[in-house]
C-alpha atoms as a PDB file:
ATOM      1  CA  UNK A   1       0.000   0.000   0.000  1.00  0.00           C
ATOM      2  CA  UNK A   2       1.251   3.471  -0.707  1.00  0.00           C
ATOM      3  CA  UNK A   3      -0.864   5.135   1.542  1.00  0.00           C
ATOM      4  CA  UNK A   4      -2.621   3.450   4.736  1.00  0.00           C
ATOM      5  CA  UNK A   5      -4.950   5.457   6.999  1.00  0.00           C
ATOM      6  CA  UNK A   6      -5.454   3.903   9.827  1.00  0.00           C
ATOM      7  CA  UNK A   7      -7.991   4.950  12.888  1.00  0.00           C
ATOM      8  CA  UNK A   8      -7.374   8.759  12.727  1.00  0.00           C
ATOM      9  CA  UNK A   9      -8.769  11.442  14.602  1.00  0.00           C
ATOM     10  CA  UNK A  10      -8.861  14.943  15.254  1.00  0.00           C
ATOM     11  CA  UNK A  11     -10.549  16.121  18.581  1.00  0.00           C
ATOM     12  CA  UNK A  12     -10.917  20.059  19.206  1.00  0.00           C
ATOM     13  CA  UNK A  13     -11.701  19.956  23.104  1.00  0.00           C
ATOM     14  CA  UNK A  14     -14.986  17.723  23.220  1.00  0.00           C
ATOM     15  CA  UNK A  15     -15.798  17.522  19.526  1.00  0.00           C
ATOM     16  CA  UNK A  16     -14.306  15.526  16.588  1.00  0.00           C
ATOM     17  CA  UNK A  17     -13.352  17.326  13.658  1.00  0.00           C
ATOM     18  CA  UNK A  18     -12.112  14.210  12.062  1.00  0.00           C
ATOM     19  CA  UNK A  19     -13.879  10.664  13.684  1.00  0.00           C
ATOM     20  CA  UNK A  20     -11.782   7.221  13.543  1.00  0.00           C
ATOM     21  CA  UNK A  21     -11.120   7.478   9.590  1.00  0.00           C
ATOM     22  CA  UNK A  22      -9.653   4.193   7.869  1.00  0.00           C
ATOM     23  CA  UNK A  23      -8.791   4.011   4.207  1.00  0.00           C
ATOM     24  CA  UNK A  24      -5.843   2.409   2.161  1.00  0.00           C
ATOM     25  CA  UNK A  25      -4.364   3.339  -1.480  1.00  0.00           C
ATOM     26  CA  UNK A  26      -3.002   0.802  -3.189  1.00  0.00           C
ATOM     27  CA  UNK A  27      -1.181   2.972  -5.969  1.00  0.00           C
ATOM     28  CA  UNK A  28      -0.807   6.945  -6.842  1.00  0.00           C
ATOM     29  CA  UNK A  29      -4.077   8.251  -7.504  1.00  0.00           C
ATOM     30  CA  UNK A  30      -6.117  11.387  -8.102  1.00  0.00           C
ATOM     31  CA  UNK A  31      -8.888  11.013  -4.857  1.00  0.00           C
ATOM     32  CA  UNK A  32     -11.075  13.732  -4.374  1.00  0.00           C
ATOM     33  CA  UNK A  33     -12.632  14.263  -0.969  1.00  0.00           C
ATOM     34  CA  UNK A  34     -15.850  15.937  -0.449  1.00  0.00           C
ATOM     35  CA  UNK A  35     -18.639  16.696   1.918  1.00  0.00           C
ATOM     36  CA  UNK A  36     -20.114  20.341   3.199  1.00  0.00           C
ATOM     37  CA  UNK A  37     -17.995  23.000   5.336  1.00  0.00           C
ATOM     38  CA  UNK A  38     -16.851  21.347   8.907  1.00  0.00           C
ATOM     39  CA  UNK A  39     -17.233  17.578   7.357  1.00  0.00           C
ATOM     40  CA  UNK A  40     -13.290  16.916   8.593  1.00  0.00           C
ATOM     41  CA  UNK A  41     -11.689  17.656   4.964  1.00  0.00           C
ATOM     42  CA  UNK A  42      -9.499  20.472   6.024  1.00  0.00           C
ATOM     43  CA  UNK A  43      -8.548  19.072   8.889  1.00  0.00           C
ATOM     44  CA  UNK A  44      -7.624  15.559   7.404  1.00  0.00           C
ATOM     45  CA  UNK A  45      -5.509  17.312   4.768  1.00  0.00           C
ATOM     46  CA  UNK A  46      -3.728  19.457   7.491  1.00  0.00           C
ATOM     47  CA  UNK A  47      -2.905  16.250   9.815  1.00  0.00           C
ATOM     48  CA  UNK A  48      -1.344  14.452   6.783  1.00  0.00           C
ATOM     49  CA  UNK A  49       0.974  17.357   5.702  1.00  0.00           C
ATOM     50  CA  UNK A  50       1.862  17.816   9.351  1.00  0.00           C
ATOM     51  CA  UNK A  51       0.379  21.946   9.619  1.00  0.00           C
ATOM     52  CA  UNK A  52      -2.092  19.822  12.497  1.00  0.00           C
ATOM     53  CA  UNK A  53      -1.736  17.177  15.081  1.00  0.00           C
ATOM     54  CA  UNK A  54      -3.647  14.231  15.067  1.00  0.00           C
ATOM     55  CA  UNK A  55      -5.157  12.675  18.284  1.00  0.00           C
ATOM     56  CA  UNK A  56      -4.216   9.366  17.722  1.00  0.00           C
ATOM     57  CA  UNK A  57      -4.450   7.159  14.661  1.00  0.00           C
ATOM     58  CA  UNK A  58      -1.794   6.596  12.002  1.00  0.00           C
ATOM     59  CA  UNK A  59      -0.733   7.682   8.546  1.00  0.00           C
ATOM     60  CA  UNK A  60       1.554   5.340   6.656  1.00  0.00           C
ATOM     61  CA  UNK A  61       3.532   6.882   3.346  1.00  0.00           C
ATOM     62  CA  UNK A  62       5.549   4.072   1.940  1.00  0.00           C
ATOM     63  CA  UNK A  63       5.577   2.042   5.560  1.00  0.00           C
ATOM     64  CA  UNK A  64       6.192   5.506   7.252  1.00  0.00           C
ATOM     65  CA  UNK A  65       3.963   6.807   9.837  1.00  0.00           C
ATOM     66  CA  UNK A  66       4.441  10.507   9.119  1.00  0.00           C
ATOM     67  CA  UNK A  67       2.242  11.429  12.352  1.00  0.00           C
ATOM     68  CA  UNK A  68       5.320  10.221  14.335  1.00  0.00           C
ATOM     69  CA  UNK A  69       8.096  12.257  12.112  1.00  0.00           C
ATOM     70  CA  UNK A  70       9.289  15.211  14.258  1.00  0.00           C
ATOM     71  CA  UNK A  71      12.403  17.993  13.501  1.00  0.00           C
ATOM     72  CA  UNK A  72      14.079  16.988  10.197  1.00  0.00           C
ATOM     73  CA  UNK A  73      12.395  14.100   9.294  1.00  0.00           C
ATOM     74  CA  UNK A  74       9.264  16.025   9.296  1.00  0.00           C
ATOM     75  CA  UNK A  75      10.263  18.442   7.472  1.00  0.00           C
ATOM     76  CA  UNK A  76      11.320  16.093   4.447  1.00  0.00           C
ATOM     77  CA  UNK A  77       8.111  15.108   4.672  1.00  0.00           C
ATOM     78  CA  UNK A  78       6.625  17.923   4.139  1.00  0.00           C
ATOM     79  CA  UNK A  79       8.350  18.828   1.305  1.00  0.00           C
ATOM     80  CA  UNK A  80       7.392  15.553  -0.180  1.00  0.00           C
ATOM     81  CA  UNK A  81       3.894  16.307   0.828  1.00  0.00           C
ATOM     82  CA  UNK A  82       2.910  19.572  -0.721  1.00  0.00           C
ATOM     83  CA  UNK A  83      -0.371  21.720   0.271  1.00  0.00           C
ATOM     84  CA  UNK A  84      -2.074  23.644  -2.385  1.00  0.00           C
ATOM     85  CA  UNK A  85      -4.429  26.390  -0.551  1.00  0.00           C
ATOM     86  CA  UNK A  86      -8.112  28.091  -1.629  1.00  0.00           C
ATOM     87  CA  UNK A  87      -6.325  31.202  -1.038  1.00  0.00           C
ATOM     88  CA  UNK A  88      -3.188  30.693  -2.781  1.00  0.00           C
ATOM     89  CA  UNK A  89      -1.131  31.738  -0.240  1.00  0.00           C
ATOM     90  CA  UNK A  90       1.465  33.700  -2.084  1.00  0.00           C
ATOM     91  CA  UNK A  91       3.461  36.452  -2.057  1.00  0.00           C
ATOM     92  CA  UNK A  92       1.400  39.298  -3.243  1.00  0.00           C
ATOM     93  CA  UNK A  93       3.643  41.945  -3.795  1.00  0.00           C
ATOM     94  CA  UNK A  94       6.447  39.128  -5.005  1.00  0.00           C
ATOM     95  CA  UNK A  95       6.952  38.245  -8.485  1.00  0.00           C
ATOM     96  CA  UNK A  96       5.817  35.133 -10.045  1.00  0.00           C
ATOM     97  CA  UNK A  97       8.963  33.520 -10.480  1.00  0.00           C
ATOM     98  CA  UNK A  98      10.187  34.170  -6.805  1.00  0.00           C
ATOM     99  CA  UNK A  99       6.911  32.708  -5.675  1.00  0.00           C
ATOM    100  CA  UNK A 100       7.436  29.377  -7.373  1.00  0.00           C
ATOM    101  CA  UNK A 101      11.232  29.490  -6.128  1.00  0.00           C
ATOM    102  CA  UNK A 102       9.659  29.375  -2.861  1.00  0.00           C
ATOM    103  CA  UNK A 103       9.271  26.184  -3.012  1.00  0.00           C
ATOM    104  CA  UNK A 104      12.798  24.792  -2.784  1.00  0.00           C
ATOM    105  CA  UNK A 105      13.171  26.445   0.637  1.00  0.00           C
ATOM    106  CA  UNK A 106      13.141  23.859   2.524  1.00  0.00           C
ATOM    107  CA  UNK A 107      16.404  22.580   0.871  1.00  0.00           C
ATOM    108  CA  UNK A 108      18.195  26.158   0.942  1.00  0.00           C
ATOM    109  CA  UNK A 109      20.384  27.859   3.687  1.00  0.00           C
ATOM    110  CA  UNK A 110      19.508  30.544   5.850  1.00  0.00           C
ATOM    111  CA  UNK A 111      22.311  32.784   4.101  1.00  0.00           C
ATOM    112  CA  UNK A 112      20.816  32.444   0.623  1.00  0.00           C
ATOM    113  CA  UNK A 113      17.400  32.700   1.496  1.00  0.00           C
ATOM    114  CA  UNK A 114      18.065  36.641   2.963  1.00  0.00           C
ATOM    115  CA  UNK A 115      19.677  37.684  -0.194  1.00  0.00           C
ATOM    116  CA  UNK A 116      17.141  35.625  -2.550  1.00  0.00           C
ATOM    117  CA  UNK A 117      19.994  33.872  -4.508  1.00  0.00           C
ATOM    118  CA  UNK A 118      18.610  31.705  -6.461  1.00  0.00           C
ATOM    119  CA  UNK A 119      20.400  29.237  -8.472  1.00  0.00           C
ATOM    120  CA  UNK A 120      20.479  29.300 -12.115  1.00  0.00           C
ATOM    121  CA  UNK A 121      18.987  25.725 -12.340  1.00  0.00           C
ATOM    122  CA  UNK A 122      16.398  26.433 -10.135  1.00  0.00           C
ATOM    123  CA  UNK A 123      15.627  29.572 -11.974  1.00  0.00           C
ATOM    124  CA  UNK A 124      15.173  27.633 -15.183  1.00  0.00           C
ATOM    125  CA  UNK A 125      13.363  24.638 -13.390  1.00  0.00           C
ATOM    126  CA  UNK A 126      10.592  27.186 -12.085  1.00  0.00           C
ATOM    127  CA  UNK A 127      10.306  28.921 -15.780  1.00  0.00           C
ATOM    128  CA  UNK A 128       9.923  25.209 -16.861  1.00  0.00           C
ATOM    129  CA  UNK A 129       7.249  24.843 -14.540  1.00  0.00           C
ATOM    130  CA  UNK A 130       5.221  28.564 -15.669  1.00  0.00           C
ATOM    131  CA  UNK A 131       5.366  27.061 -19.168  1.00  0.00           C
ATOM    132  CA  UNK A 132       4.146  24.139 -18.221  1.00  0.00           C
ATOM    133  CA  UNK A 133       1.330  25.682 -16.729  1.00  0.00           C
ATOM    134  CA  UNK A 134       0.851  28.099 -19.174  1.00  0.00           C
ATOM    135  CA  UNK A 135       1.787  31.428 -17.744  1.00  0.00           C
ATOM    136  CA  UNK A 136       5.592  31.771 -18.366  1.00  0.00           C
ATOM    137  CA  UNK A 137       4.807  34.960 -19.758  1.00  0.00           C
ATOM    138  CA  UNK A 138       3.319  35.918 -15.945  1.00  0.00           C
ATOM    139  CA  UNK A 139       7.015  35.365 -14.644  1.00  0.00           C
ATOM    140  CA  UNK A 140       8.369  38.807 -14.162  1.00  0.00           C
ATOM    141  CA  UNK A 141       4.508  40.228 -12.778  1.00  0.00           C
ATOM    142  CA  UNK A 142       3.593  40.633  -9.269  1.00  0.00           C
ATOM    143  CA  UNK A 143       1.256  38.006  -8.244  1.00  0.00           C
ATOM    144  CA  UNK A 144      -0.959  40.381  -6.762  1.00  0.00           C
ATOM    145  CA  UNK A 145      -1.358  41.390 -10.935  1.00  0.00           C
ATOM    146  CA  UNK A 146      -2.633  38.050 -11.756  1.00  0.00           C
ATOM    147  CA  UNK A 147      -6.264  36.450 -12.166  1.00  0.00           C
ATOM    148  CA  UNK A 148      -7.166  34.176  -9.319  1.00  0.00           C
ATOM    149  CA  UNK A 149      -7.110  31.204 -11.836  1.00  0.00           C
ATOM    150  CA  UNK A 150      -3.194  32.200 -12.552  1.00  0.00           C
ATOM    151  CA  UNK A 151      -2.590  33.002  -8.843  1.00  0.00           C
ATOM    152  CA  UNK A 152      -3.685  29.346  -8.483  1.00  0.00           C
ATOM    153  CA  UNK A 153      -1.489  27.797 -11.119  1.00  0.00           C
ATOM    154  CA  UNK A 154       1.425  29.817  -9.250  1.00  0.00           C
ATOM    155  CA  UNK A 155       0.525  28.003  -6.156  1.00  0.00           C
ATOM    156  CA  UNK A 156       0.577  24.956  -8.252  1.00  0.00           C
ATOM    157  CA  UNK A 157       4.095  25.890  -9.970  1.00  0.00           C
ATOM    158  CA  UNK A 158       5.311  26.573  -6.297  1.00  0.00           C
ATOM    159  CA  UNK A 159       4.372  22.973  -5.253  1.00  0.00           C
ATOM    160  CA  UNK A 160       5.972  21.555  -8.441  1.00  0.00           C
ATOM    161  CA  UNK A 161       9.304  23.569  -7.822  1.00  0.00           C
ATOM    162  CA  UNK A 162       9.475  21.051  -4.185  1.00  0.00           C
ATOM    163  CA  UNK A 163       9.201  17.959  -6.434  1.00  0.00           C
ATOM    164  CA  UNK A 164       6.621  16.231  -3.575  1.00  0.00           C
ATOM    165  CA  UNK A 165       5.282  12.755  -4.304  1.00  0.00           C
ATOM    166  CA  UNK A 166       1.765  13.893  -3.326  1.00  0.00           C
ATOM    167  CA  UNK A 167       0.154  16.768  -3.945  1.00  0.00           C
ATOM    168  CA  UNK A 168      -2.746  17.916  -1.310  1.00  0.00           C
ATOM    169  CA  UNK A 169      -5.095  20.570  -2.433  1.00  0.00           C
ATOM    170  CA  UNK A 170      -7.202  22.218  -0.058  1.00  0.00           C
ATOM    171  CA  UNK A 171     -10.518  23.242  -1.646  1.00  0.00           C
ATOM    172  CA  UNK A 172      -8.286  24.559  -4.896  1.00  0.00           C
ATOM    173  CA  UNK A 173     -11.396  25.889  -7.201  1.00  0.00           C
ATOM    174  CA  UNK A 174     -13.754  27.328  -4.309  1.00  0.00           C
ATOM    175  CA  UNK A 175     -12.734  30.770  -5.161  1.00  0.00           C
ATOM    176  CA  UNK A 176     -12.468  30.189  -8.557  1.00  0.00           C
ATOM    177  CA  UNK A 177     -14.899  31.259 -11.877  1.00  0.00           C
ATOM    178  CA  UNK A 178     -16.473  28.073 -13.866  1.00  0.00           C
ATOM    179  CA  UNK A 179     -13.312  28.896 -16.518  1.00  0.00           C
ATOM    180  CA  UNK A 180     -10.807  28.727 -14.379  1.00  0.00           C
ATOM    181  CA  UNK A 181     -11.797  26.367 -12.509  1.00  0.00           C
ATOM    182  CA  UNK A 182     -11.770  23.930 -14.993  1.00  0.00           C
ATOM    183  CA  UNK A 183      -8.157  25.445 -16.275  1.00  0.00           C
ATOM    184  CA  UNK A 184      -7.064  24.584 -12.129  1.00  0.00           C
ATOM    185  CA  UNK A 185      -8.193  21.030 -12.291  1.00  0.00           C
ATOM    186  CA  UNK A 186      -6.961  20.227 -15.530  1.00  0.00           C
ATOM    187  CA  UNK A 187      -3.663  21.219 -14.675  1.00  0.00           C
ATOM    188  CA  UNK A 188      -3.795  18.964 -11.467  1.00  0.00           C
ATOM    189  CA  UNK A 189      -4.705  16.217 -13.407  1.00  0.00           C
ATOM    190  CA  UNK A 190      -2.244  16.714 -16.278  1.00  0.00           C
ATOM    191  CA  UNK A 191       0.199  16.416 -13.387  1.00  0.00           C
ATOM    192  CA  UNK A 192      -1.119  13.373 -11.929  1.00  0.00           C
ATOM    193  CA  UNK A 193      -1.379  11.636 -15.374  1.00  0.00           C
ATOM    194  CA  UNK A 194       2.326  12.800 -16.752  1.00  0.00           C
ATOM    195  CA  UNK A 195       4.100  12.960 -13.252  1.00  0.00           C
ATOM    196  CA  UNK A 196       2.255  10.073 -11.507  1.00  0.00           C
ATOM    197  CA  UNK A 197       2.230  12.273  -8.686  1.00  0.00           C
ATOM    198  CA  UNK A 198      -0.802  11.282  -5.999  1.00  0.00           C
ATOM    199  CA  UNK A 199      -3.237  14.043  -5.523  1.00  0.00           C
ATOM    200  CA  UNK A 200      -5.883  14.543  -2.784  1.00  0.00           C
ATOM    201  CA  UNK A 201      -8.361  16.998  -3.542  1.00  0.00           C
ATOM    202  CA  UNK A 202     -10.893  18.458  -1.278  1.00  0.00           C
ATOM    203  CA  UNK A 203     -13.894  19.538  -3.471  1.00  0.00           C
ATOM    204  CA  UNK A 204     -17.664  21.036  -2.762  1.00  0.00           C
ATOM    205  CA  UNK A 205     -18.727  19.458  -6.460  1.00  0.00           C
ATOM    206  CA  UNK A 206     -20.124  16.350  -7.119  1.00  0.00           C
ATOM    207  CA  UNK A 207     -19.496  17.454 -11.184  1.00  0.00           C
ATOM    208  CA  UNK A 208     -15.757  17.994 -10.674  1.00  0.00           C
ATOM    209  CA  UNK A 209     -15.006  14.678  -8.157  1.00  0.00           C
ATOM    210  CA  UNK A 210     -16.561  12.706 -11.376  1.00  0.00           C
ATOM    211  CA  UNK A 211     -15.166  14.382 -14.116  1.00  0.00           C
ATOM    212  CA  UNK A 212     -11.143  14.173 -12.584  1.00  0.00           C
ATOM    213  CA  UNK A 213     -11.529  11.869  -9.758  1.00  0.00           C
ATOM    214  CA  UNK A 214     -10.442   8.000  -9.888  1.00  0.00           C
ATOM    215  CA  UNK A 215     -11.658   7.470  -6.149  1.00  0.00           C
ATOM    216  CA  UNK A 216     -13.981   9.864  -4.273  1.00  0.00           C
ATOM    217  CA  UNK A 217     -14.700   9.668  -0.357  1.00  0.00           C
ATOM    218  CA  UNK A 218     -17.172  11.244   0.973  1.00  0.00           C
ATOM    219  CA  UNK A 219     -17.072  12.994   4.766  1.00  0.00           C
ATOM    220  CA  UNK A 220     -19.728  14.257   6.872  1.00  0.00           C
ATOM    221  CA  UNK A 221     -19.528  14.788  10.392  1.00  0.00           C
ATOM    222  CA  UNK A 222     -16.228  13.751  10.623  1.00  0.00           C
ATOM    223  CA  UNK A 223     -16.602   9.734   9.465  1.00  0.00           C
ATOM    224  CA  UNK A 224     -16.350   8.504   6.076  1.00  0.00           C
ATOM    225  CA  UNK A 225     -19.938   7.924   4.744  1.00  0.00           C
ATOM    226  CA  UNK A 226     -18.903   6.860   1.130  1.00  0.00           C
ATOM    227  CA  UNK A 227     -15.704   5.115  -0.908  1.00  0.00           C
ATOM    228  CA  UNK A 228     -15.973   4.404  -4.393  1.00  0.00           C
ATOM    229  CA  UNK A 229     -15.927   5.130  -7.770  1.00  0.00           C
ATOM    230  CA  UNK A 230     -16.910   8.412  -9.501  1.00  0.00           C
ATOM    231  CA  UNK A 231     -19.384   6.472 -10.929  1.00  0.00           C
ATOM    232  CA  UNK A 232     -20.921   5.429  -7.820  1.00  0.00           C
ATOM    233  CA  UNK A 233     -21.523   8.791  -6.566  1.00  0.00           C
ATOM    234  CA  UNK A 234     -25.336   8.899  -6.896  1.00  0.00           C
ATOM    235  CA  UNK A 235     -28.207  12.301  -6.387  1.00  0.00           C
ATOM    236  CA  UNK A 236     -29.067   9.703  -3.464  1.00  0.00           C
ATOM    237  CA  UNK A 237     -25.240   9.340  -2.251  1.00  0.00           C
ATOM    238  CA  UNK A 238     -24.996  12.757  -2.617  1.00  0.00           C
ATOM    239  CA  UNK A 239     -27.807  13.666  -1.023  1.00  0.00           C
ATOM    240  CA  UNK A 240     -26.508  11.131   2.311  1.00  0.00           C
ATOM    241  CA  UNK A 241     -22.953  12.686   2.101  1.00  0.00           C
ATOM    242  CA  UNK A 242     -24.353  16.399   2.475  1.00  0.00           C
ATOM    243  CA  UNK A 243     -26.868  15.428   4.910  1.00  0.00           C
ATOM    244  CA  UNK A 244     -29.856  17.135   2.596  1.00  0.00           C
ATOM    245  CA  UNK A 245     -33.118  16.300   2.603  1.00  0.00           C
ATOM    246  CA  UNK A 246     -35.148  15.522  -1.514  1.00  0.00           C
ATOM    247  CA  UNK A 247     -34.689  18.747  -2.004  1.00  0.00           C
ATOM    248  CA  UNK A 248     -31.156  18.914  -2.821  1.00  0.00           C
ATOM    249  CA  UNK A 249     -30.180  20.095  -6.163  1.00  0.00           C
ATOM    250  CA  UNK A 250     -27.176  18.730  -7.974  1.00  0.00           C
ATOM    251  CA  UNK A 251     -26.519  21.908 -10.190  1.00  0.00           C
ATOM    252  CA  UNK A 252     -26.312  23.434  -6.717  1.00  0.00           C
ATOM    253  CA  UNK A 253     -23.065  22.752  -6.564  1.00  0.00           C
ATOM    254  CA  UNK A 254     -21.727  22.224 -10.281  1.00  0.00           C
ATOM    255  CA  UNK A 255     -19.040  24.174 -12.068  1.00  0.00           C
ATOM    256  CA  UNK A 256     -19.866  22.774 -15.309  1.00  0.00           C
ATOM    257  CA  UNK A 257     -19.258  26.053 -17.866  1.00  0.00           C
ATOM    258  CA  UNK A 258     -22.341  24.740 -19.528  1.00  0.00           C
ATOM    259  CA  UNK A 259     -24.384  24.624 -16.309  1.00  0.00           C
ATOM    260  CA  UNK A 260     -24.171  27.610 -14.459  1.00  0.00           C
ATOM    261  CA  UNK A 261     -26.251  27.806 -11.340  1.00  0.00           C
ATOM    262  CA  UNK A 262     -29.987  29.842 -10.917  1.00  0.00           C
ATOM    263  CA  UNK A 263     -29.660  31.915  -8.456  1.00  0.00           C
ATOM    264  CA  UNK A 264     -32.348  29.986  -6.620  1.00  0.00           C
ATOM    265  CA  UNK A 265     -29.371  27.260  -6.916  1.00  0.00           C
ATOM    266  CA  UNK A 266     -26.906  30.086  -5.734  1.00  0.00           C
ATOM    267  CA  UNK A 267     -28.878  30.365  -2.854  1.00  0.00           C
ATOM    268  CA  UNK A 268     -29.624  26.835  -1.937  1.00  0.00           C
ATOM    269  CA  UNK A 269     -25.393  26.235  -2.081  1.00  0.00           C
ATOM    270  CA  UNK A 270     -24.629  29.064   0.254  1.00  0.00           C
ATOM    271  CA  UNK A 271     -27.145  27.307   2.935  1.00  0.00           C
ATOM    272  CA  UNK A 272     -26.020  23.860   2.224  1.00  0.00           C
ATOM    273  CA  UNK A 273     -22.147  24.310   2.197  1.00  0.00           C
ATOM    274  CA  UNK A 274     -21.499  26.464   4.989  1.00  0.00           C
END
């Protein structure tokens, strides 16, 4: 098994955040997690790339429980585990290509990290990365210029630049226009396809977990309520995962470019997702 979850959870005084989870993955995979605000998705994400504590539990990487790893060792972790945020989380007044170079500094010293030096093949492996991604041409811009769609494929660059062998993304299209949204999780999956890079995504949309997901697992109150295909991911699943009543409405929560929400739909997400 590459990855083995085993018995995790997350308590915040009295409550759960995250309830006794168990899962395994055999083999990198794109696995999109979803579920309404406060279902644990956050939190899980934050436990395995080490930004939260766990309770008790264990999560195995390759045989290694990286809830144990403390100084150095979790800090190669981390950089093998890299978090993509909703908010980006860059630099604003930074340029592009300094914000991707941010993410070799866990491997830089002190010394060269003051001055920015940057070494030339780093330099060229982050303008690799933009092109990749489509926005070399955004290098030399302050990221505070861009689009949030671009400021999200900088965050994506950054994570790149650390070479990880998973990639955790952290609700990466909730800010996001229809457009962009799609251009986000395309690139993600481009990455997991080409780079066979394992990515966990935390998503609102039952749309996007089909469309890009090989495995979806759904999270409410804490506990995994569903593990399965795309395929499997039913109205009536759905409708379990988010704890809604008939009423629940699919487009709701889509981000199809050809299915843009009423705003009776709008209205209905904003109540069902927060």
């Amino acid at each position: 098994m590459v990855l083995q979850v085993r018995n995790v959870t997350r308590l915040f005084g009295t409550k759960a955040a995250v309830n006794d989870i168990s899962f395994t993955v055999e083999k990198p995979a794109f696995i999109g997690i979803i579920g309404r605000s406060g279902a644990g998705k956050s939190t899980f994400l934050r436990m395995m790339n080490r930004l939260t504590d766990a309770t008790s539990g264990e999560i195995r990487f390759e045989g290694r429980n990286v809830l144990a790893l403390h100084g150095a060792e979790k800090r190669d972790w981390q950089s093998q585990c890299a978090m993509i945020f909703q908010q980006f989380n860059l630099v604003p007044r930074m340029d592009v290509a300094s914000n991707v170079l941010h993410g070799t500094l866990n491997r830089r010293s002190t010394l060269s990290t003051m001055f920015s030096f940057w070494p030339d093949d780093d330099v060229l492996k982050a303008l690799a990365i933009l092109d990749r991604l489509g926005i070399a041409e955004q290098a030399t811009k302050r990221a505070e210029a861009l689009s949030g769609g671009q400021q999200q494929r900088v965050a994506i660059a950054r994570a790149l630049m650390q070479d990880p062998k998973v990639i955790l993304a952290d609700e990466p299209i909730a800010s996001l226009d229809p457009m962009n949204a799609q251009v986000v999780m395309d690139s993600l999956r481009r990455i997991h396809d080409e780079d066979g890079r394992m990515v966990i995504a935390n998503l609102h949309t039952l749309d996007t977990a089909r469309r890009y997901c090989d495995r979806v697992i759904g999270m409410r109150d804490g506990r995994i309520v569903f593990d399965g295909a795309p395929d499997q991911l039913t109205t009536g699943v759905a409708r379990d995962i988010y704890g809604a009543d008939a009423s629940f409405s699919e487009s709701a929560t889509s981000t199809s470019i050809d299915a843009l929400p009423s705003e009776a739909d709008a209205e209905y997400a904003r109540r069902m997702l927060v």
